[in-house]
Protein backbone atom coordinates (compact mmCIF):
# COMPACT_ATOMS: atom_id res chain seq x y z
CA UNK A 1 0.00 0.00 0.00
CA UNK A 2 2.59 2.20 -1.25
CA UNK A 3 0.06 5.49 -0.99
CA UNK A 4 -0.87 4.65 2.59
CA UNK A 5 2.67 5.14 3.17
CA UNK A 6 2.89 8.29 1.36
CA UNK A 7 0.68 10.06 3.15
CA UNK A 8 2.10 8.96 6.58
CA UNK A 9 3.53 11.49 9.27
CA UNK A 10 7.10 10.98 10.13
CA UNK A 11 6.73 9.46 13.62
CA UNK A 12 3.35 7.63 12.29
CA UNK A 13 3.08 3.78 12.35
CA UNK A 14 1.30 2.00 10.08
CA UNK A 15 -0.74 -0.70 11.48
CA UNK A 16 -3.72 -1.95 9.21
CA UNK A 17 -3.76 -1.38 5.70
CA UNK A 18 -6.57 -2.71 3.02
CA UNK A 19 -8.49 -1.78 -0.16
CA UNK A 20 -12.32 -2.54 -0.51
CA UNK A 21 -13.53 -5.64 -2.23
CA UNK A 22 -12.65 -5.59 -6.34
CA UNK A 23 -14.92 -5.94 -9.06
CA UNK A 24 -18.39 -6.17 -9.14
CA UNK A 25 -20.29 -6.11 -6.02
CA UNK A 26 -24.04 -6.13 -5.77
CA UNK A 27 -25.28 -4.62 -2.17
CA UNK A 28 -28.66 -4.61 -0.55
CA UNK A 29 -30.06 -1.37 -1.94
CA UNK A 30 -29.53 -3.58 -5.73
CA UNK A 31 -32.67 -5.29 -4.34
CA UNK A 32 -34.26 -2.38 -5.18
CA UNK A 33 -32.23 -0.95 -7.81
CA UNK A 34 -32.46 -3.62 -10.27
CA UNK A 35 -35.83 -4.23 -11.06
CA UNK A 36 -36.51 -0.62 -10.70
CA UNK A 37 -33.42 0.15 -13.49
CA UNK A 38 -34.46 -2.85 -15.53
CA UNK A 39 -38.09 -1.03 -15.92
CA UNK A 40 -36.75 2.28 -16.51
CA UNK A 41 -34.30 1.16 -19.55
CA UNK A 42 -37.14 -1.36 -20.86
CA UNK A 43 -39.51 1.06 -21.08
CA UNK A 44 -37.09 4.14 -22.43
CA UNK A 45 -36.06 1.69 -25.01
CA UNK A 46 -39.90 0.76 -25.84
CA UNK A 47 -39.82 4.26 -26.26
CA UNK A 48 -37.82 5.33 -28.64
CA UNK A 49 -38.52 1.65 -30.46
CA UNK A 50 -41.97 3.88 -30.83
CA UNK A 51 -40.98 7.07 -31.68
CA UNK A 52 -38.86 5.44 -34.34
CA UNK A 53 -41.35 2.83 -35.98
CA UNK A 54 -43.77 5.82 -35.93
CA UNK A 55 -41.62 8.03 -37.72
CA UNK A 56 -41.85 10.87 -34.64
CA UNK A 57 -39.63 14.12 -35.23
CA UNK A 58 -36.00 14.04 -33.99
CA UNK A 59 -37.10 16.04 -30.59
CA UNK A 60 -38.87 12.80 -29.70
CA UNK A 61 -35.68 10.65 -30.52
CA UNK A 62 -33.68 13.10 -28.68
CA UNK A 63 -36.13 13.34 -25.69
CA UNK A 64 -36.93 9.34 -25.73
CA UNK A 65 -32.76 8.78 -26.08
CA UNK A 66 -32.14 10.58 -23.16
CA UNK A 67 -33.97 8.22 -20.82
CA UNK A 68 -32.22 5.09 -22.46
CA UNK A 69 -29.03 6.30 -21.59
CA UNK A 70 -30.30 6.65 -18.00
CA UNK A 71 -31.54 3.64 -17.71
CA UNK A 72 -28.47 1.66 -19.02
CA UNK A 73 -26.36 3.64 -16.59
CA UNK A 74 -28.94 2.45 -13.88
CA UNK A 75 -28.98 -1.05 -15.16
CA UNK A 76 -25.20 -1.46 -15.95
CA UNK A 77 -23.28 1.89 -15.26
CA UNK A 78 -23.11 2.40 -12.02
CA UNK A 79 -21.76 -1.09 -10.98
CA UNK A 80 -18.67 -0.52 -13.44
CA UNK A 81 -18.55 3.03 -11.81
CA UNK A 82 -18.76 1.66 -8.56
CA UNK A 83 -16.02 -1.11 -8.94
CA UNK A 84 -13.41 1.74 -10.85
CA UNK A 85 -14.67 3.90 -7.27
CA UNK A 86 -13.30 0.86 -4.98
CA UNK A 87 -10.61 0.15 -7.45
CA UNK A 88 -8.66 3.58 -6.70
CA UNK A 89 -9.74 3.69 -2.91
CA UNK A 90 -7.44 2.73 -0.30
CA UNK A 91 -7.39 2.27 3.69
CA UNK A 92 -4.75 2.97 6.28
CA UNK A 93 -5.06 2.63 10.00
CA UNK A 94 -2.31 4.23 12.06
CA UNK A 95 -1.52 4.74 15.89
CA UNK A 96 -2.60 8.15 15.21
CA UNK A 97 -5.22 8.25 12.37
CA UNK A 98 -7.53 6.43 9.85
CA UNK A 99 -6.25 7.22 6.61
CA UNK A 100 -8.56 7.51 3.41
CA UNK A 101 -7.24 7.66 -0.38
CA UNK A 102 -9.74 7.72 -3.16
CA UNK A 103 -10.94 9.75 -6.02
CA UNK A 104 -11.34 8.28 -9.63
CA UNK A 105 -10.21 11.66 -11.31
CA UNK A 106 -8.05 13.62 -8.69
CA UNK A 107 -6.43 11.86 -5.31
CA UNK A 108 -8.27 12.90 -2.36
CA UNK A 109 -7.22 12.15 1.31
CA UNK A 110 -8.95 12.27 4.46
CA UNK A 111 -7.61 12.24 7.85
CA UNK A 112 -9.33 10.95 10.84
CA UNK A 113 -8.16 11.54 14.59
CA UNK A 114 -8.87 7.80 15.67
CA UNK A 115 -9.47 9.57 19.29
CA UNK A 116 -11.46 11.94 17.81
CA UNK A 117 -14.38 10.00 16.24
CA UNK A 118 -17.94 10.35 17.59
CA UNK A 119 -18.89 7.38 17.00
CA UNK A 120 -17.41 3.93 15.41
CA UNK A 121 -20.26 1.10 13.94
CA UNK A 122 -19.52 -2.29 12.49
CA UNK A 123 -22.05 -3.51 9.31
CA UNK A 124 -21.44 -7.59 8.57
CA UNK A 125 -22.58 -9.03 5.39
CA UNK A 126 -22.77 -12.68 5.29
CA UNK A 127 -20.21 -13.24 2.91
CA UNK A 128 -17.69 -12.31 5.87
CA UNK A 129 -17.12 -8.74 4.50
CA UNK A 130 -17.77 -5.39 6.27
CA UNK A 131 -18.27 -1.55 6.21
CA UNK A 132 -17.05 0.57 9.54
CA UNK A 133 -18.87 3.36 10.00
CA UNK A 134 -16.37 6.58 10.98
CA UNK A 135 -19.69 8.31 12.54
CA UNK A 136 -22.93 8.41 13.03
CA UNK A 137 -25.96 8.49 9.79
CA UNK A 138 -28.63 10.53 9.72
CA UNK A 139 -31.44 8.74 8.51
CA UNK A 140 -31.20 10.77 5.16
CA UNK A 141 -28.00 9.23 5.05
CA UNK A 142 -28.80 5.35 5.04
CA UNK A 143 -29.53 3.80 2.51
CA UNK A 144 -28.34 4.24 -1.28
CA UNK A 145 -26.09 7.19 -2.51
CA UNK A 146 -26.08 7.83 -6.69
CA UNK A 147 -22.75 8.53 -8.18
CA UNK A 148 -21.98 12.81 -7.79
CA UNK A 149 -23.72 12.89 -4.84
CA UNK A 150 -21.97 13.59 -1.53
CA UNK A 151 -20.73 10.51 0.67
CA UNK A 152 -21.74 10.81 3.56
CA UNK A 153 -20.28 9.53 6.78
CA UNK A 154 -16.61 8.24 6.07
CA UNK A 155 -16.24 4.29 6.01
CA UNK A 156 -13.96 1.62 5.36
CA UNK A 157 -16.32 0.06 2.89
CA UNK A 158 -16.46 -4.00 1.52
CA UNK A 159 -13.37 -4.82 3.67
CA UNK A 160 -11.84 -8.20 4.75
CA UNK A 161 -11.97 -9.53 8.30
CA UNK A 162 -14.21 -6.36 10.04
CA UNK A 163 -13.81 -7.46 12.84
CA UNK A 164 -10.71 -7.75 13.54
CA UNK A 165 -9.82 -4.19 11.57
CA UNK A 166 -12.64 -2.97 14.09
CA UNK A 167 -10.84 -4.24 16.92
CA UNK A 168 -7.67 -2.26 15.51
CA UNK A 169 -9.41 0.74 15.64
CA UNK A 170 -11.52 0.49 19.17
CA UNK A 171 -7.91 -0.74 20.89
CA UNK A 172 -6.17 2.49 18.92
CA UNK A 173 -9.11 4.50 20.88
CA UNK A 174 -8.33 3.07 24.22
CA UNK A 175 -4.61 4.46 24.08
């Protein structure tokens, strides 16, 4: 984890480092997601199947074009954008910080005072992943986030063994 280490203070030791599960990953709001997506695109491209058998003006084609390209985003788009996301994020955990590098485009890095933090929550999927929670959610805040929208609460998101990085972190707290 050569940019963990980069972004480490001099006197800093590293003690946890990770990257969030690769590739495709489908989570619990894709329950929802999915058939709503595969509705959307079906009917867009119903749509503009229409407007083009029935020989409707370009505006139509335009207007009717618009929605397909939502919809395939929805149905395929924002797993691929999702997985290049997790692809370019990584996770430190110091005696002095929780360390956050991501950002598809530019390289953006938050610092978190591991004695600082209000609040510290452990979410277990069955498939022996997890997400730690850096803070507390509002309830606007649960739930699903669409791509160019703000994060939210900072997390250590899809990682291995959870529990024991969330053991790291409460012990760091202790000290």
């Amino acid at each position: 984890m050569h940019i963990i280490q980069q972004a480490l203070e001099p006197r800093e030791k590293l003690i946890w480092s990770g990257q969030p599960k690769q590739g495709i990953v489908f989570r619990r709001t894709d329950l929802f997601l999915v058939p709503f997506s595969l509705l959307w695109c079906g009917f867009a491209i119903f749509w503009e199947f229409t407007a083009f058998n029935s020989g409707a003006s370009n505006f139509f084609l335009l207007f009717g074009g618009v929605f397909v390209v939502i919809g395939l985003n929805f149905v395929l788009g924002r797993f691929f954008w999702d997985s290049s996301q997790r692809k370019k994020t990584f996770y430190g955990i110091t005696n002095e910080r929780i360390i956050i590098v991501d950002g598809f485009v530019q390289r953006n890095i938050t610092s978190l005072n591991i004695q600082a933090l209000p609040e510290v929550s452990l979410l277990e999927r069955s498939d022996g992943l997890g997400t730690i929670l850096l803070g507390s959610q509002s309830a606007t805040q649960r739930g699903m986030t669409l791509s160019g929208t703000p994060k939210g609460v900072p997390k250590l998101d899809l990682i291995k063994d959870p529990k024991y990085v969330f053991s790291i972190i409460r012990s760091a707290q202790k000290h």
